[in-house]
Protein backbone atom coordinates (compact mmCIF):
# COMPACT_ATOMS: atom_id res chain seq x y z
CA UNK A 1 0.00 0.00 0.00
CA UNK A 2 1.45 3.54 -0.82
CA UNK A 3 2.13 5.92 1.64
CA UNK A 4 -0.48 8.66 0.38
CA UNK A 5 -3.12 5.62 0.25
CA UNK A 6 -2.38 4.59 3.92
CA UNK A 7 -2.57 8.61 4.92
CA UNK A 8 -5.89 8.89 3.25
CA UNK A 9 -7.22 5.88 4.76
CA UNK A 10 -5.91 6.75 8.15
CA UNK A 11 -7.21 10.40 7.91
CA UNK A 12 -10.61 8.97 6.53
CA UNK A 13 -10.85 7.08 9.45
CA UNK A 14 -9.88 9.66 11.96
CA UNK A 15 -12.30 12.58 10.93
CA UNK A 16 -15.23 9.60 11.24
CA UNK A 17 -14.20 9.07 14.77
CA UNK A 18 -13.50 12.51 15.68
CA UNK A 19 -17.24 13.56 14.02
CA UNK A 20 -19.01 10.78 15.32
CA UNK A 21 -17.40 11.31 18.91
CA UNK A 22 -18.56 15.08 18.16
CA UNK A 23 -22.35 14.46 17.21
CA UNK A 24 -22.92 11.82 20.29
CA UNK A 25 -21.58 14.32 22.63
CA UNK A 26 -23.96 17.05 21.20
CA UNK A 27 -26.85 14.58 21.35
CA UNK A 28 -26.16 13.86 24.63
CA UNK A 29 -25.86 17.15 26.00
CA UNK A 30 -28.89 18.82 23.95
CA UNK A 31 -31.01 15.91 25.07
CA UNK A 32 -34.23 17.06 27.42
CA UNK A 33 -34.66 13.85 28.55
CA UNK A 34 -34.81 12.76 32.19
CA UNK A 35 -31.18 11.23 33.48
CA UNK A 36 -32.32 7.61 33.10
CA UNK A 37 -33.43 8.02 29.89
CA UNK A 38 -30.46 9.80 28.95
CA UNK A 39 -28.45 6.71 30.26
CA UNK A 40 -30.33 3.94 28.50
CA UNK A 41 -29.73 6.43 25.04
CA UNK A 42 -25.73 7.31 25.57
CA UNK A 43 -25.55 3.13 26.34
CA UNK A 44 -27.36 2.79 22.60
CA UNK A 45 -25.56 4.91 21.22
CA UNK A 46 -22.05 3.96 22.44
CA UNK A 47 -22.86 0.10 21.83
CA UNK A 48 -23.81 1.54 18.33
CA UNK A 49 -20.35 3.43 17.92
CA UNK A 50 -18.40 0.26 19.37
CA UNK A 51 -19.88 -1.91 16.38
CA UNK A 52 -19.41 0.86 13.72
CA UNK A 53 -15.70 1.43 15.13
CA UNK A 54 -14.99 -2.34 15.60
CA UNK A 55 -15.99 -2.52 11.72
CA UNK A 56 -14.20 0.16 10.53
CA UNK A 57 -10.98 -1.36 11.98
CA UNK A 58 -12.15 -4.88 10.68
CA UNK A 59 -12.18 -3.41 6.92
CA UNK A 60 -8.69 -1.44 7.50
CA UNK A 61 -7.30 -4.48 8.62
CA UNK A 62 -9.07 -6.29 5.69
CA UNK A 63 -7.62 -3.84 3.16
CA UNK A 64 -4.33 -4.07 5.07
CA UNK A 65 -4.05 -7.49 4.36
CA UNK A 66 -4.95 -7.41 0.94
CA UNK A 67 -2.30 -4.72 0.06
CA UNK A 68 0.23 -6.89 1.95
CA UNK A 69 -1.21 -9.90 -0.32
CA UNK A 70 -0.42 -7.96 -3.43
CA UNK A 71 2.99 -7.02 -2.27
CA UNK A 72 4.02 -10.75 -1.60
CA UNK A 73 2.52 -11.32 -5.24
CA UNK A 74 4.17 -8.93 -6.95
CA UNK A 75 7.80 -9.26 -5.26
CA UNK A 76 7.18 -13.47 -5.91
CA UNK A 77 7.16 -12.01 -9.36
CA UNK A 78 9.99 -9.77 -9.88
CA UNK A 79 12.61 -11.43 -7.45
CA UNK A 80 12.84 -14.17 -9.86
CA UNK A 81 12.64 -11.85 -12.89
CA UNK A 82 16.17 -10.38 -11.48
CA UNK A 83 17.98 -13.44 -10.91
CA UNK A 84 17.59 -14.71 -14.02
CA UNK A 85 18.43 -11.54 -15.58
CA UNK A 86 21.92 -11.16 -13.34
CA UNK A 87 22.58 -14.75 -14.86
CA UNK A 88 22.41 -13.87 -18.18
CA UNK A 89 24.25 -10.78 -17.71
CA UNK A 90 27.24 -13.18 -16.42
């Protein structure tokens, strides 16, 4: 994976935490709901955000992997490539 991919996908993924962190803590706060009810919602809502965040990280890890797949493919490819060409050139 190329640097300037990997930033992109790292600074996707930050700004989504960052504004989701943002928008519970403003629906929290502007809530007019009595304190329990406000419990049982931040509870939702942060059980919500665990599952979104755990599956963010699941698919960067996914993609990770994949990109590491490709790299093993494509050195498997030119290592060889080399060799034989230093061989010839002796």
């Amino acid at each position: 994976m190329s640097d300037s991919k990997s930033k992109t996908i790292l600074t996707l993924f930050a700004g989504a935490l960052i504004g989701g962190a943002m928008g519970f803590a403003a629906g929290v706060l502007l809530a007019p709901d009595k304190g329990s009810e406000t419990r049982k919602k931040v509870k939702e809502k942060l059980d919500d955000f665990t599952d979104d965040f755990s599956e963010k990280v699941n698919d960067i890890v996914n993609q990770f992997g994949e990109a590491v797949e490709e790299a093993e493919e494509v050195a498997e490819e030119t290592v060889p490539k080399k060799k034989t060409r230093k061989k010839k050139a002796k």
